[in-house]
N, C-alpha and C. Protein backbone atom coordinates (compact mmCIF):
# COMPACT_ATOMS: atom_id res chain seq x y z
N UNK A 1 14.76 33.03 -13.09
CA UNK A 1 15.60 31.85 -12.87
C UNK A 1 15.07 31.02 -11.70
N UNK A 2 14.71 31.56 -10.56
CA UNK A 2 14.18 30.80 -9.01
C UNK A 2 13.08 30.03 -9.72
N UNK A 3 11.78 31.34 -10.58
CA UNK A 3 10.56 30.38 -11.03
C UNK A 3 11.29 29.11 -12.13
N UNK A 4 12.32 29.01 -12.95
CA UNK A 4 12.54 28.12 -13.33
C UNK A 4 13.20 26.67 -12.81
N UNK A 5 14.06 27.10 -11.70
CA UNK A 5 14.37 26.33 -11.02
C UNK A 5 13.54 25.27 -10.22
N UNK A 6 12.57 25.92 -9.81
CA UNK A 6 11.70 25.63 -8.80
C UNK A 6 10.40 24.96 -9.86
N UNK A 7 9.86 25.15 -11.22
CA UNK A 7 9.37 24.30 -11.91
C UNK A 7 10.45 22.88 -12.32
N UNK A 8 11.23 23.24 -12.13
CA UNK A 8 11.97 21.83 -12.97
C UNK A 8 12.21 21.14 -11.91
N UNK A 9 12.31 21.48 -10.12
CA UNK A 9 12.45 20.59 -9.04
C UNK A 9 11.18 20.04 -8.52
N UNK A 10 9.99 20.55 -9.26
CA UNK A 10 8.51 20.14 -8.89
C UNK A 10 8.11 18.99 -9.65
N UNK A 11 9.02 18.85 -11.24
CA UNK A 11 8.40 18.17 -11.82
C UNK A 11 9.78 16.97 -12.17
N UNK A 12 10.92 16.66 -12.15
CA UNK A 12 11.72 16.13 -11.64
C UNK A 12 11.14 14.96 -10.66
N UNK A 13 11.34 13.80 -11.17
CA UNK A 13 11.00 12.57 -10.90
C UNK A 13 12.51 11.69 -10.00
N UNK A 14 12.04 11.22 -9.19
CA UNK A 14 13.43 10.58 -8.54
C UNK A 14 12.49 9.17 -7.69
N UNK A 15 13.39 7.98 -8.03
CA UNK A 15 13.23 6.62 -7.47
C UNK A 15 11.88 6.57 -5.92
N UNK A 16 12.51 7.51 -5.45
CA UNK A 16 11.61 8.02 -4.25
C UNK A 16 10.52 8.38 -4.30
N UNK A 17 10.28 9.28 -5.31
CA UNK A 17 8.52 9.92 -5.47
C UNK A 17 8.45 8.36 -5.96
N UNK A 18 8.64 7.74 -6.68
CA UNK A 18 7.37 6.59 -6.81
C UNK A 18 7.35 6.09 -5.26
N UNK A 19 7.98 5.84 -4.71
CA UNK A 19 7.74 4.84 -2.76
C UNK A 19 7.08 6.01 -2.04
N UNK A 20 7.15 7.26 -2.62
CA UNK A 20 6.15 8.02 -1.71
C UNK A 20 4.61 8.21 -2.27
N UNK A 21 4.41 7.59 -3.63
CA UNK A 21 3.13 7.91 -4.08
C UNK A 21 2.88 6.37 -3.58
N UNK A 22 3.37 5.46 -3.44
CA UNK A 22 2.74 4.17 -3.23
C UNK A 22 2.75 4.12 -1.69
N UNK A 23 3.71 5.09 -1.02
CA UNK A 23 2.95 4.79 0.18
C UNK A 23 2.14 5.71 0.51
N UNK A 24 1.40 6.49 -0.01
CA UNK A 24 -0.05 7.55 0.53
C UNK A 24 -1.16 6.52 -0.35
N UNK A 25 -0.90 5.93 -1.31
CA UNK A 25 -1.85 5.30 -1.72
C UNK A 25 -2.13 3.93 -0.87
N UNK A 26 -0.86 3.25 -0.15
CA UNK A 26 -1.38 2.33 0.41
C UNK A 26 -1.98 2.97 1.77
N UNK A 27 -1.70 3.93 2.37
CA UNK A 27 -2.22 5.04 3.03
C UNK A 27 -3.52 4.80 3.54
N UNK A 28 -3.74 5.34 2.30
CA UNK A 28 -5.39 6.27 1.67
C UNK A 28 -6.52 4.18 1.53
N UNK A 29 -5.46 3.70 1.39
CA UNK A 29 -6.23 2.35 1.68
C UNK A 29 -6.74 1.92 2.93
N UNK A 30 -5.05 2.39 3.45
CA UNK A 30 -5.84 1.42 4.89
C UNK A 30 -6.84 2.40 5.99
N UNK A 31 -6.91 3.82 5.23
CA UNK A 31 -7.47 4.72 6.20
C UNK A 31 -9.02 4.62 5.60
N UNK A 32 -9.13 3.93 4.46
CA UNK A 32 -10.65 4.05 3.82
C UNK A 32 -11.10 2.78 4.68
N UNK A 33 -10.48 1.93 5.30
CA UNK A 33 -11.18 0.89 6.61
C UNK A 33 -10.55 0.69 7.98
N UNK A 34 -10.46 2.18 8.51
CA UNK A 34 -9.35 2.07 9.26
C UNK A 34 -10.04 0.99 10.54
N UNK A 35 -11.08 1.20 10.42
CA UNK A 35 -12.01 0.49 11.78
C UNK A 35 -11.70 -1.36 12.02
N UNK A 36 -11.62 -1.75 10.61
CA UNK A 36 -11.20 -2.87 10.73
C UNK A 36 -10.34 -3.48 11.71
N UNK A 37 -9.27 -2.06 11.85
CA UNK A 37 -7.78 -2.48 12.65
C UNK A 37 -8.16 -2.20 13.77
N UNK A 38 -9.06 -0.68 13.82
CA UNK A 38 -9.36 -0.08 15.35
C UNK A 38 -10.62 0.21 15.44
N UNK A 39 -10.90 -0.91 15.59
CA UNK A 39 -12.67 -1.08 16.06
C UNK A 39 -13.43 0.01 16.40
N UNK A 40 -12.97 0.53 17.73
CA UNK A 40 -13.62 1.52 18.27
C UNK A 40 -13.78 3.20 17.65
N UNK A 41 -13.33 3.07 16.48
CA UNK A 41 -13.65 4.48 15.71
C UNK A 41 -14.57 4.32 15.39
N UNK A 42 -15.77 4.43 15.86
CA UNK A 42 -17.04 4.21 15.10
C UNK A 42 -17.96 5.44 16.17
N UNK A 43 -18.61 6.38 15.21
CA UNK A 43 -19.41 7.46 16.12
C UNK A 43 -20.77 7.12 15.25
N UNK A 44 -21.42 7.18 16.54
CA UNK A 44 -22.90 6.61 15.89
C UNK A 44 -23.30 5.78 15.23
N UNK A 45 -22.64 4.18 15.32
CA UNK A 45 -22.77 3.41 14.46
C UNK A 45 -22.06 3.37 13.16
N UNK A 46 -21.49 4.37 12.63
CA UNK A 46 -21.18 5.42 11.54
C UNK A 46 -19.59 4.95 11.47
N UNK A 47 -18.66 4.47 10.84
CA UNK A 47 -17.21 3.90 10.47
C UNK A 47 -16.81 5.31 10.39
N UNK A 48 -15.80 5.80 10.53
CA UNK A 48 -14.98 6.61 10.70
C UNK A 48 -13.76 6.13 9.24
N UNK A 49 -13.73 6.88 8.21
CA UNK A 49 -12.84 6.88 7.56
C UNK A 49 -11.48 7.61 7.49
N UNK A 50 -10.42 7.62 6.84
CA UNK A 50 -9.50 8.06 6.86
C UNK A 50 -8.98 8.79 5.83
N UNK A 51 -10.01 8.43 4.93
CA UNK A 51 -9.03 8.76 3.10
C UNK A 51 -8.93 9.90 2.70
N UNK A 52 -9.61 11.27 3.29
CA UNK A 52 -9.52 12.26 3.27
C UNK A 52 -8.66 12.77 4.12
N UNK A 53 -8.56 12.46 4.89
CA UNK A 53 -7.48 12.95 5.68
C UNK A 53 -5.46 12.73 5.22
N UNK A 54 -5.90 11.60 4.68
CA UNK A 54 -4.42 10.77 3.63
C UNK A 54 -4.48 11.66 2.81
N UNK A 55 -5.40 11.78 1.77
CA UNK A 55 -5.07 12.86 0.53
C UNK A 55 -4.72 14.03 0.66
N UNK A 56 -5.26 14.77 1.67
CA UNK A 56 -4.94 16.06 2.04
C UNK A 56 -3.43 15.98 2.16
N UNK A 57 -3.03 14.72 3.16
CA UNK A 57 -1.33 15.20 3.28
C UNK A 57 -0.77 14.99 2.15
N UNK A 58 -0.85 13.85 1.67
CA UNK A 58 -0.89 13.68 0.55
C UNK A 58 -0.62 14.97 -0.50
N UNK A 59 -1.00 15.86 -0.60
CA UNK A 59 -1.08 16.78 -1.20
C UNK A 59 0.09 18.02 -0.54
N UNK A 60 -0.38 17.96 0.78
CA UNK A 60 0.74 19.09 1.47
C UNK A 60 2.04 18.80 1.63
N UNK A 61 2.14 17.12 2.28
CA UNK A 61 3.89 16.48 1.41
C UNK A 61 4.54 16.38 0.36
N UNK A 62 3.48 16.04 -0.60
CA UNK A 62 4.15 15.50 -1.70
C UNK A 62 4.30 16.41 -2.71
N UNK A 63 3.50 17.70 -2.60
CA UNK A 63 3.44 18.72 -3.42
C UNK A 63 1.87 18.14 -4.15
N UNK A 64 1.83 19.01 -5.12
CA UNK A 64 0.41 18.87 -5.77
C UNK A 64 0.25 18.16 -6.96
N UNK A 65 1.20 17.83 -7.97
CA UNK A 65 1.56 17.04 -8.88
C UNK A 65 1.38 15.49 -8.14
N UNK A 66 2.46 15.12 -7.30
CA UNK A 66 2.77 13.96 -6.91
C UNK A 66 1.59 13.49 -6.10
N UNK A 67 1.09 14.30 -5.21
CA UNK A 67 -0.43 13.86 -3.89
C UNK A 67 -1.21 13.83 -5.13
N UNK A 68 -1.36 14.48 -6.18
CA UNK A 68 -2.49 13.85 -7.09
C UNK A 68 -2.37 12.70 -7.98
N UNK A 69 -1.33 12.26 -7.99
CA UNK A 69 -0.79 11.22 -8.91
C UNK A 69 -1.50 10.07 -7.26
N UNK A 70 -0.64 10.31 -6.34
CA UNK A 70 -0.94 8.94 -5.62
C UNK A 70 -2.38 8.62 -5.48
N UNK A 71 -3.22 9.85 -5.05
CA UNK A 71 -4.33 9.52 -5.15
C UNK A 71 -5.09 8.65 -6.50
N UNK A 72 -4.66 9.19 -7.41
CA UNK A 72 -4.98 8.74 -8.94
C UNK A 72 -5.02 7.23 -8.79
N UNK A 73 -3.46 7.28 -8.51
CA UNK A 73 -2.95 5.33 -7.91
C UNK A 73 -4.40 4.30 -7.32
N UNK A 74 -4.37 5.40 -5.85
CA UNK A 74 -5.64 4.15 -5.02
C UNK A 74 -6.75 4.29 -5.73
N UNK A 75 -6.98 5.65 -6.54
CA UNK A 75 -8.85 5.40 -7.31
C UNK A 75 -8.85 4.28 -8.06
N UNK A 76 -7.47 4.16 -9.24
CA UNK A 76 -7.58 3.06 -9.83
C UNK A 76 -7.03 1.79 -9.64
N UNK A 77 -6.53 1.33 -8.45
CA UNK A 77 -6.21 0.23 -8.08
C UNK A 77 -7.94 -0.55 -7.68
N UNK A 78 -8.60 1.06 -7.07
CA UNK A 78 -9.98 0.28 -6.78
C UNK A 78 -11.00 0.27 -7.73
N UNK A 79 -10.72 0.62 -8.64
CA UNK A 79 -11.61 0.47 -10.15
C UNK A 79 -10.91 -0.77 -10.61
N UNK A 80 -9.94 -1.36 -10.53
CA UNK A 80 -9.46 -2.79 -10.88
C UNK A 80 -9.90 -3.53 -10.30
N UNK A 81 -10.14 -3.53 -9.10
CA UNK A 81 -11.27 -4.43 -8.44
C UNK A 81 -10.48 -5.06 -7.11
N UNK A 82 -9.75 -3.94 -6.72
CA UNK A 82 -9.15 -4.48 -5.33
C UNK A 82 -9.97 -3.68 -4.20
N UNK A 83 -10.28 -4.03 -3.08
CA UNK A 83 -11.18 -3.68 -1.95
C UNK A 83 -10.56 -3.13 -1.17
N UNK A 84 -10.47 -1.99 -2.16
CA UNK A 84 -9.59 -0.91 -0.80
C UNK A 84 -10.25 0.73 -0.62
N UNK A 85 -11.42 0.82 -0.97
CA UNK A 85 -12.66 1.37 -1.17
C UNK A 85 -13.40 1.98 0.29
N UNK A 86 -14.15 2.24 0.75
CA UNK A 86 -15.02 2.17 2.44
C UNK A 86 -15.08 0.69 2.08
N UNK A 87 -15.38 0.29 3.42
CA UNK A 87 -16.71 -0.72 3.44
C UNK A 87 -15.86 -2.09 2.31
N UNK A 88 -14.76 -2.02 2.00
CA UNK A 88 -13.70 -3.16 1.14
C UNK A 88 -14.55 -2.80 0.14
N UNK A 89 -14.83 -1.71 -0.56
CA UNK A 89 -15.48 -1.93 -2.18
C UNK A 89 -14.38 -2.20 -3.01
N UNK A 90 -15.11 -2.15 -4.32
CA UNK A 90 -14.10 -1.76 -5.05
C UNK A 90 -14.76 -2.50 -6.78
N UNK A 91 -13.73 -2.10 -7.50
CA UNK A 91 -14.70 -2.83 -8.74
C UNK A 91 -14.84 -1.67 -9.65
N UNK A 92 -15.29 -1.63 -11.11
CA UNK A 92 -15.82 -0.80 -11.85
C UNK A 92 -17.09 -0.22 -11.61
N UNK A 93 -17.96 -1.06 -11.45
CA UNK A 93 -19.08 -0.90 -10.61
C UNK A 93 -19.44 0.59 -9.61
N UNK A 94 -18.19 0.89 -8.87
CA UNK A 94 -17.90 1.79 -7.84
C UNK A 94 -17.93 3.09 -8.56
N UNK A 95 -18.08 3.49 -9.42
CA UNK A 95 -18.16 4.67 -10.81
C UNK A 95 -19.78 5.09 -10.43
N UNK A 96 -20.98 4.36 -10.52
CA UNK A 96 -21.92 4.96 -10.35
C UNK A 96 -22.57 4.96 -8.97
N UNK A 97 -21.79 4.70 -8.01
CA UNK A 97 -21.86 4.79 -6.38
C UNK A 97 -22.19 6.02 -6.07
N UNK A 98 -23.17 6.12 -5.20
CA UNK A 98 -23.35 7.51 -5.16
C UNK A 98 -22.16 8.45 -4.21
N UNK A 99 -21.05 7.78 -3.62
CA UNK A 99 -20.19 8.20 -2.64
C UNK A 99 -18.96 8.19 -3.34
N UNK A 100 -18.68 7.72 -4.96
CA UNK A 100 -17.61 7.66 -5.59
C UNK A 100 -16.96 9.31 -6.21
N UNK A 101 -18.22 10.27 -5.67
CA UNK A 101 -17.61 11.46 -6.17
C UNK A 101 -16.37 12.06 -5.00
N UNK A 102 -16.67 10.96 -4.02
CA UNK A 102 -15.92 11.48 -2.35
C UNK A 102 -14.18 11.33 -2.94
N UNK A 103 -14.52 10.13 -3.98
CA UNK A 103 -13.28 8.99 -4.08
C UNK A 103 -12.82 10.37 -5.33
N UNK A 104 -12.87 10.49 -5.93
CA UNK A 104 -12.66 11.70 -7.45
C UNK A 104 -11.86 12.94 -6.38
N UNK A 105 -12.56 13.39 -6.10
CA UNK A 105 -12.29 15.05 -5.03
C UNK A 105 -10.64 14.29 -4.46
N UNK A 106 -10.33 13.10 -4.25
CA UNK A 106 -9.08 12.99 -3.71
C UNK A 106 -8.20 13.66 -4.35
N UNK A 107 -8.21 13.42 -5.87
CA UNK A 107 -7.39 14.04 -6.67
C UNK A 107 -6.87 15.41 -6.53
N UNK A 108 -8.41 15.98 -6.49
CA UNK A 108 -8.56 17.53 -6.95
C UNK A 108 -8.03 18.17 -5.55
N UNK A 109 -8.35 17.78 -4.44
CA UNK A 109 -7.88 18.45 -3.36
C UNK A 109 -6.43 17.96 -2.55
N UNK A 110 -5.83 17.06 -2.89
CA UNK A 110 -4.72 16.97 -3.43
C UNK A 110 -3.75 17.69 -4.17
N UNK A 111 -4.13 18.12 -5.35
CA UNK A 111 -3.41 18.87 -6.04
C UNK A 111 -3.88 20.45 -5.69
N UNK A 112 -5.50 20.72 -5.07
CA UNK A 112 -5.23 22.23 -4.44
C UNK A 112 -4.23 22.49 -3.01
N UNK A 113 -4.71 21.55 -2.61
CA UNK A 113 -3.36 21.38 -1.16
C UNK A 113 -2.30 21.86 -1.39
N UNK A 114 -1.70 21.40 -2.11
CA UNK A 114 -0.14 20.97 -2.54
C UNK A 114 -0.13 22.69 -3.15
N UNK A 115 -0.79 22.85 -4.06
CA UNK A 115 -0.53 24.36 -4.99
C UNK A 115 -0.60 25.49 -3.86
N UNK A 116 -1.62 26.02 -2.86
CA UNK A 116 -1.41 26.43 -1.93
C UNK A 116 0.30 26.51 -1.10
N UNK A 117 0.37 25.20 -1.05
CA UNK A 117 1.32 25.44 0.23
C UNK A 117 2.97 25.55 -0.61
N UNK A 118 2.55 25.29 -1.98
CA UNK A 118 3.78 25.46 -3.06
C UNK A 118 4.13 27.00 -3.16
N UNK A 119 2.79 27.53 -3.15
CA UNK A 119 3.04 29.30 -3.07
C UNK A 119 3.33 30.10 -1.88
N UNK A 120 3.14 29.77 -0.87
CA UNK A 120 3.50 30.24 0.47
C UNK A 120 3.58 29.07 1.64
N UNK A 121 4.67 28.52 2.48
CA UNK A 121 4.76 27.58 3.46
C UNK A 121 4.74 28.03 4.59
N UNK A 122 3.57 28.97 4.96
CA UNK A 122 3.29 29.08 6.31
C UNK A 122 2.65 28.08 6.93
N UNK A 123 2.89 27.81 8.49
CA UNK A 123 2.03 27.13 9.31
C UNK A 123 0.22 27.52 8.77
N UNK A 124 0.11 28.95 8.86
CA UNK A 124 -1.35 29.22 8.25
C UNK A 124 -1.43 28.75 6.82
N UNK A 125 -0.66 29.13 6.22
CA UNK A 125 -1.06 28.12 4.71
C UNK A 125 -1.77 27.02 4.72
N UNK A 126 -0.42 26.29 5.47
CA UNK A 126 -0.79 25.01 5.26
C UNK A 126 -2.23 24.51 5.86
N UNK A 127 -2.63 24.92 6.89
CA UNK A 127 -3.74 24.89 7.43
C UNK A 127 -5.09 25.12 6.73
N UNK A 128 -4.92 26.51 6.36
CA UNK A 128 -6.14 27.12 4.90
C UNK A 128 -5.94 25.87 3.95
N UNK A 129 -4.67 25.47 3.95
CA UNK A 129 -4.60 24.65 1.84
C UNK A 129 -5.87 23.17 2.81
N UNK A 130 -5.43 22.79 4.20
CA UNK A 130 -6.16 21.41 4.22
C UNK A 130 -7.66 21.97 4.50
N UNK A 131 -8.22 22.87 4.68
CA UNK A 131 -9.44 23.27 5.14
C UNK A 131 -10.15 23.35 3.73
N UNK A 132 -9.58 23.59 2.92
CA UNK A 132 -9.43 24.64 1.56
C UNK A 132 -10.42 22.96 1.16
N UNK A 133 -9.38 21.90 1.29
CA UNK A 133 -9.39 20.86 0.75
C UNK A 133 -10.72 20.03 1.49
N UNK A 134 -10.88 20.23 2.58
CA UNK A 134 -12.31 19.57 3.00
C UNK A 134 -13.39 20.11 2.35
N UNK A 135 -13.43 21.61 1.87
CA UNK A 135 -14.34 22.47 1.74
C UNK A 135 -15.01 21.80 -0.13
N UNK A 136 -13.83 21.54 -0.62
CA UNK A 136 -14.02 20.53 -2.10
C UNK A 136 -14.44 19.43 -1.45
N UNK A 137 -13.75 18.37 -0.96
CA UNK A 137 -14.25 17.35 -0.99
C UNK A 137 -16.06 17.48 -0.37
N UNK A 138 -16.31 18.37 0.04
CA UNK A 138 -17.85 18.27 0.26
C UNK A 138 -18.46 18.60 -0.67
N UNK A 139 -18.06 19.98 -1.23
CA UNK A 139 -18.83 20.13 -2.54
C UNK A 139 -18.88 18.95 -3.68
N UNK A 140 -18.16 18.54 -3.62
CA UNK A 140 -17.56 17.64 -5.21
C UNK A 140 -18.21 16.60 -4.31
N UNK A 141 -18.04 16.43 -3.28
CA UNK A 141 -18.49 14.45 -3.03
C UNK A 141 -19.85 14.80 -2.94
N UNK A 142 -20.69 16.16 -1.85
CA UNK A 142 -22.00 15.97 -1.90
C UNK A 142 -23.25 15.84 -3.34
N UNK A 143 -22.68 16.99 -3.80
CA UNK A 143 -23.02 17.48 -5.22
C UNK A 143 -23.49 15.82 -6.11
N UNK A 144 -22.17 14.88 -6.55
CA UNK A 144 -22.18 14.29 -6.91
C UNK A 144 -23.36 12.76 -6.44
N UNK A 145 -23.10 12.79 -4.99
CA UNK A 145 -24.32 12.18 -4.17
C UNK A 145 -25.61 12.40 -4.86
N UNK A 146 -25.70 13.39 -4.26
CA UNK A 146 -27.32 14.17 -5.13
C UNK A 146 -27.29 13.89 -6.51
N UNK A 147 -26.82 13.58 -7.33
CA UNK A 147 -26.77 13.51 -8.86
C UNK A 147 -27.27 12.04 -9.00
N UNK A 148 -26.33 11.17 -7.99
CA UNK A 148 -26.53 9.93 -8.37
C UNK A 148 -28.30 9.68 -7.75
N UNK A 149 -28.72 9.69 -6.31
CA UNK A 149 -29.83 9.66 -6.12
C UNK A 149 -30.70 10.59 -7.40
N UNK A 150 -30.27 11.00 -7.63
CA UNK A 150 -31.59 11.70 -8.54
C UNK A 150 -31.61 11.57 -10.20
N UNK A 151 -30.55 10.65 -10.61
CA UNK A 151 -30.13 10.15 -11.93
C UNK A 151 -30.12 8.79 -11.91
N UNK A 152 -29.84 8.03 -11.11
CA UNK A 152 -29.82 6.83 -11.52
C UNK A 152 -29.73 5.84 -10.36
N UNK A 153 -29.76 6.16 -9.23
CA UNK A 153 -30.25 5.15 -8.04
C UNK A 153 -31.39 5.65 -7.59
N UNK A 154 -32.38 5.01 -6.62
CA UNK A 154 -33.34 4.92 -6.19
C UNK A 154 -33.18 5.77 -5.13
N UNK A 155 -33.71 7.23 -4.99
CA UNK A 155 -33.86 7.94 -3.32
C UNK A 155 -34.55 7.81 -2.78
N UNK A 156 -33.98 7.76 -1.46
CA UNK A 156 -35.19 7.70 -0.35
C UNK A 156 -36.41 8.88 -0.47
N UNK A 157 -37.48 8.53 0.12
CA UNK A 157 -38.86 8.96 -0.09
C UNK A 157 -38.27 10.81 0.57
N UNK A 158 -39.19 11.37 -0.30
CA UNK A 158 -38.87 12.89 0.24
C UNK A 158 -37.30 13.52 0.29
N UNK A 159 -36.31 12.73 -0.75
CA UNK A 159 -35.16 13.14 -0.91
C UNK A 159 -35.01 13.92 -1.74
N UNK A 160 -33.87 15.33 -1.34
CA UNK A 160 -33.93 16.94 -1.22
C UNK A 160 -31.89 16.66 -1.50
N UNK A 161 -31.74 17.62 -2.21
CA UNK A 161 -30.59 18.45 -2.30
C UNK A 161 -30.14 19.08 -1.04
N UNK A 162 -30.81 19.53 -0.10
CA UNK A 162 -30.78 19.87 1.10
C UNK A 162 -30.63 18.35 2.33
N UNK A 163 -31.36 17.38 1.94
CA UNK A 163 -31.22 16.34 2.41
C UNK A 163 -29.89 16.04 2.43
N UNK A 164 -29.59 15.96 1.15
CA UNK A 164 -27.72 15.32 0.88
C UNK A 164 -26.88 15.78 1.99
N UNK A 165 -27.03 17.15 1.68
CA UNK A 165 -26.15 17.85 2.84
C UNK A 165 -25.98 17.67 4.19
N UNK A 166 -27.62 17.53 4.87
CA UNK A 166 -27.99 17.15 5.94
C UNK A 166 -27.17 15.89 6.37
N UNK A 167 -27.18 14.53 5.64
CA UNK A 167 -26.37 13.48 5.86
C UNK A 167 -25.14 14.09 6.09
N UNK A 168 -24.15 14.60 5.29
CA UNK A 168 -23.07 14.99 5.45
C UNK A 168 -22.54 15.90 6.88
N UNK A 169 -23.77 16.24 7.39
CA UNK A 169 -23.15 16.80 8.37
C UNK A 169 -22.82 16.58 9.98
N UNK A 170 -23.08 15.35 10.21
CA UNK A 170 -22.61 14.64 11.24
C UNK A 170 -21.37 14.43 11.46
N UNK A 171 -20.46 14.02 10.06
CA UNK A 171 -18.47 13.72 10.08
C UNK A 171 -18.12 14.96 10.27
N UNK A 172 -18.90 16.49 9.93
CA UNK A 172 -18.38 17.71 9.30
C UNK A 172 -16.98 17.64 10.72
N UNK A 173 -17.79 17.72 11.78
CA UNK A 173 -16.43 18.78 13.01
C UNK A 173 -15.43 17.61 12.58
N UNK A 174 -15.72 16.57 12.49
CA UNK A 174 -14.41 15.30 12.66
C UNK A 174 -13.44 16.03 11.43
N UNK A 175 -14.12 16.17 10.28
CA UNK A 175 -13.45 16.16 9.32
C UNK A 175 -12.64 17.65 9.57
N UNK A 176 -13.37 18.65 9.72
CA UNK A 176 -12.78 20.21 10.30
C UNK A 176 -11.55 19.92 11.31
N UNK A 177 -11.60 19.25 12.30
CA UNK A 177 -10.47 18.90 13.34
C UNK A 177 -9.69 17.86 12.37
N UNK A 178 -9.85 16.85 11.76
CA UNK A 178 -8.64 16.00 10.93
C UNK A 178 -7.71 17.12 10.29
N UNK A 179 -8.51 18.07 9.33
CA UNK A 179 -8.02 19.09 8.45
C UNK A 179 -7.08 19.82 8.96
N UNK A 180 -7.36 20.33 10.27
CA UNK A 180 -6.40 21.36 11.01
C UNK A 180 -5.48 20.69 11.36
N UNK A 181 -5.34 19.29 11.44
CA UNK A 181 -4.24 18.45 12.46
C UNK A 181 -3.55 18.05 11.37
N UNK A 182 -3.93 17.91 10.19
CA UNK A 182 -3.27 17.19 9.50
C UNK A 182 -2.18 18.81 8.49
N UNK A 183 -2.89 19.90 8.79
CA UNK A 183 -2.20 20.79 7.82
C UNK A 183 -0.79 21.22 9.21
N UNK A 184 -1.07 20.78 10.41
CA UNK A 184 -0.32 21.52 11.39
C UNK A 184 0.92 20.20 11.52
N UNK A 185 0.77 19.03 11.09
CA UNK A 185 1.30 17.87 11.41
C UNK A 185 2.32 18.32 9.75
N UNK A 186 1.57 18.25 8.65
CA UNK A 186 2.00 18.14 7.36
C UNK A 186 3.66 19.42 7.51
N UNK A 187 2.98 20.63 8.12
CA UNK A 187 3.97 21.67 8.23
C UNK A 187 4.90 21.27 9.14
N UNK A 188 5.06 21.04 9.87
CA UNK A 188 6.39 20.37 10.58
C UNK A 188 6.96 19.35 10.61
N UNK A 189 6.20 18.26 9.77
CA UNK A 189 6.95 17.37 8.85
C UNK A 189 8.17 17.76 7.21
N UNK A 190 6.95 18.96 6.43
CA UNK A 190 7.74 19.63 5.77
C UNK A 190 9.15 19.83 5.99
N UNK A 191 9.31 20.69 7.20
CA UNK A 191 10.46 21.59 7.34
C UNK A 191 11.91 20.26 7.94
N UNK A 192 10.89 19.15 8.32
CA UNK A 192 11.97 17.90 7.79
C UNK A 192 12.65 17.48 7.03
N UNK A 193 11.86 16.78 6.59
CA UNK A 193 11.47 16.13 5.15
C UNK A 193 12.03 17.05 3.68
N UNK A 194 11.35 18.11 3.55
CA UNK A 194 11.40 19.37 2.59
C UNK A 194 11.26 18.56 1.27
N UNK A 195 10.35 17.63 1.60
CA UNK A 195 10.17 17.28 -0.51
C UNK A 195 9.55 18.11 -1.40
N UNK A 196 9.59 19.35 -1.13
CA UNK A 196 9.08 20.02 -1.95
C UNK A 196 9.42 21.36 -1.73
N UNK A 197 9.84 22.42 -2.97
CA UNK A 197 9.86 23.50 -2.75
C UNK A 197 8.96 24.39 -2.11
N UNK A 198 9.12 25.45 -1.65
CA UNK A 198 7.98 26.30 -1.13
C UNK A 198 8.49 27.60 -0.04
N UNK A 199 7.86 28.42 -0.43
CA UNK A 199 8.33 29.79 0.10
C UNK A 199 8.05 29.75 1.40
N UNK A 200 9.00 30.66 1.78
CA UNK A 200 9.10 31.15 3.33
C UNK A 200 8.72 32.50 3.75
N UNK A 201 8.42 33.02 4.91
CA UNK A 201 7.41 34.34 4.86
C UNK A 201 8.92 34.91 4.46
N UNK A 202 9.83 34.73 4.48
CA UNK A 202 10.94 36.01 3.95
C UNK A 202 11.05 35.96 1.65
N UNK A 203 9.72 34.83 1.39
CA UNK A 203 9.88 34.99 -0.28
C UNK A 203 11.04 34.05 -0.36
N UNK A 204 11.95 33.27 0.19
CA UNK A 204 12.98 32.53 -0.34
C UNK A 204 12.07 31.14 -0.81
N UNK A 205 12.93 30.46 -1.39
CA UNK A 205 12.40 29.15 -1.76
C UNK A 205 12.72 28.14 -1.16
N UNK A 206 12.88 27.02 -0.26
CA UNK A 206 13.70 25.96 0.21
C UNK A 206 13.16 24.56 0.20
């Protein structure tokens, strides 16, 4: 009866989940240029994004259904051709980008977030579910990088599968410290908020 209860309050739609998927998606917008607003996030020349860090909560607030729906929202608001992308992309076009696999993984780690912290709502949960979730978005965004350089854009001279990675690892600690702040922020917003079911170390549901 609890597992039934607790499926039908996960998937149970109310006026609200839509203003909460539209606001992680407008979110996940303004954090994909956050520099615009605050200049000085910039390490090494290098823009400092936000959109991973949105989806993740995204996922640990909203549960894993709903953080993947919003994300879903901003991928295709920016496949319609609104510039809410890095860098104001946006467009159909943005499909064979070699950084559009970064934009995909929102989904997926989103909805692992959320499933994690749906099965146990510890402070450590929640923490593992956003780490859990950087650990995809590298695989899935680098992976996909490398595919595109080596399928259908032009790589730089002496470009390596090992290379890909190499790029990627300059944001890594930023992104490792967003992850932890955002699963430690997400959990004590939870126990606010509580939009979502999720166990307590005593096995109850609330």
């Amino acid at each position: 009866m609890q597992a039934t209860a607790t499926t039908r309050a996960q998937t149970r739609w109310h006026p609200l989940d839509l203003i909460h998927c539209a606001l992680f998606a407008t979110l996940m917008m303004i954090g994909a240029n956050i520099t615009s607003f605050v200049p000085f996030l910039v390490v090494g020349g290098v823009p400092i994004t936000l959109q991973t860090f949105f989806a993740i909560l995204a996922g640990l607030i909203l549960g894993s259904r709903k953080g993947a729906i919003a994300c879903t929202v901003y991928m295709l608001i920016g496949l319609a051709g609104a510039p809410v992308f890095a860098r104001f992309g946006g467009g159909a076009s943005s499909l064979v980008s070699p950084t559009f696999g970064f934009i995909v993984s929102f989904i997926l780690i989103a909805y692992v977030a959320g499933r994690i912290v749906e099965r146990r709502g510890t402070l450590k949960s929640f923490v593992i579910a956003a780490l859990a979730a950087t650990v995809i978005n590298y695989l899935f965004g680098t992976n996909w990088m490398y595919a595109a350089y080596s399928l259908w854009f032009s790589a730089p001279e002496g470009f390596s599968y090992w290379m890909a990675w190499a790029w990627m690892m300059p944001p890594l600690p930023k992104d490792i410290l967003l992850a932890v702040l955002a699963g430690i922020f997400a959990f004590r917003l939870q126990k606010v908020l509580k939009i979502i079911p999720i166990k307590t170390d005593e096995g109850e549901m609330r």
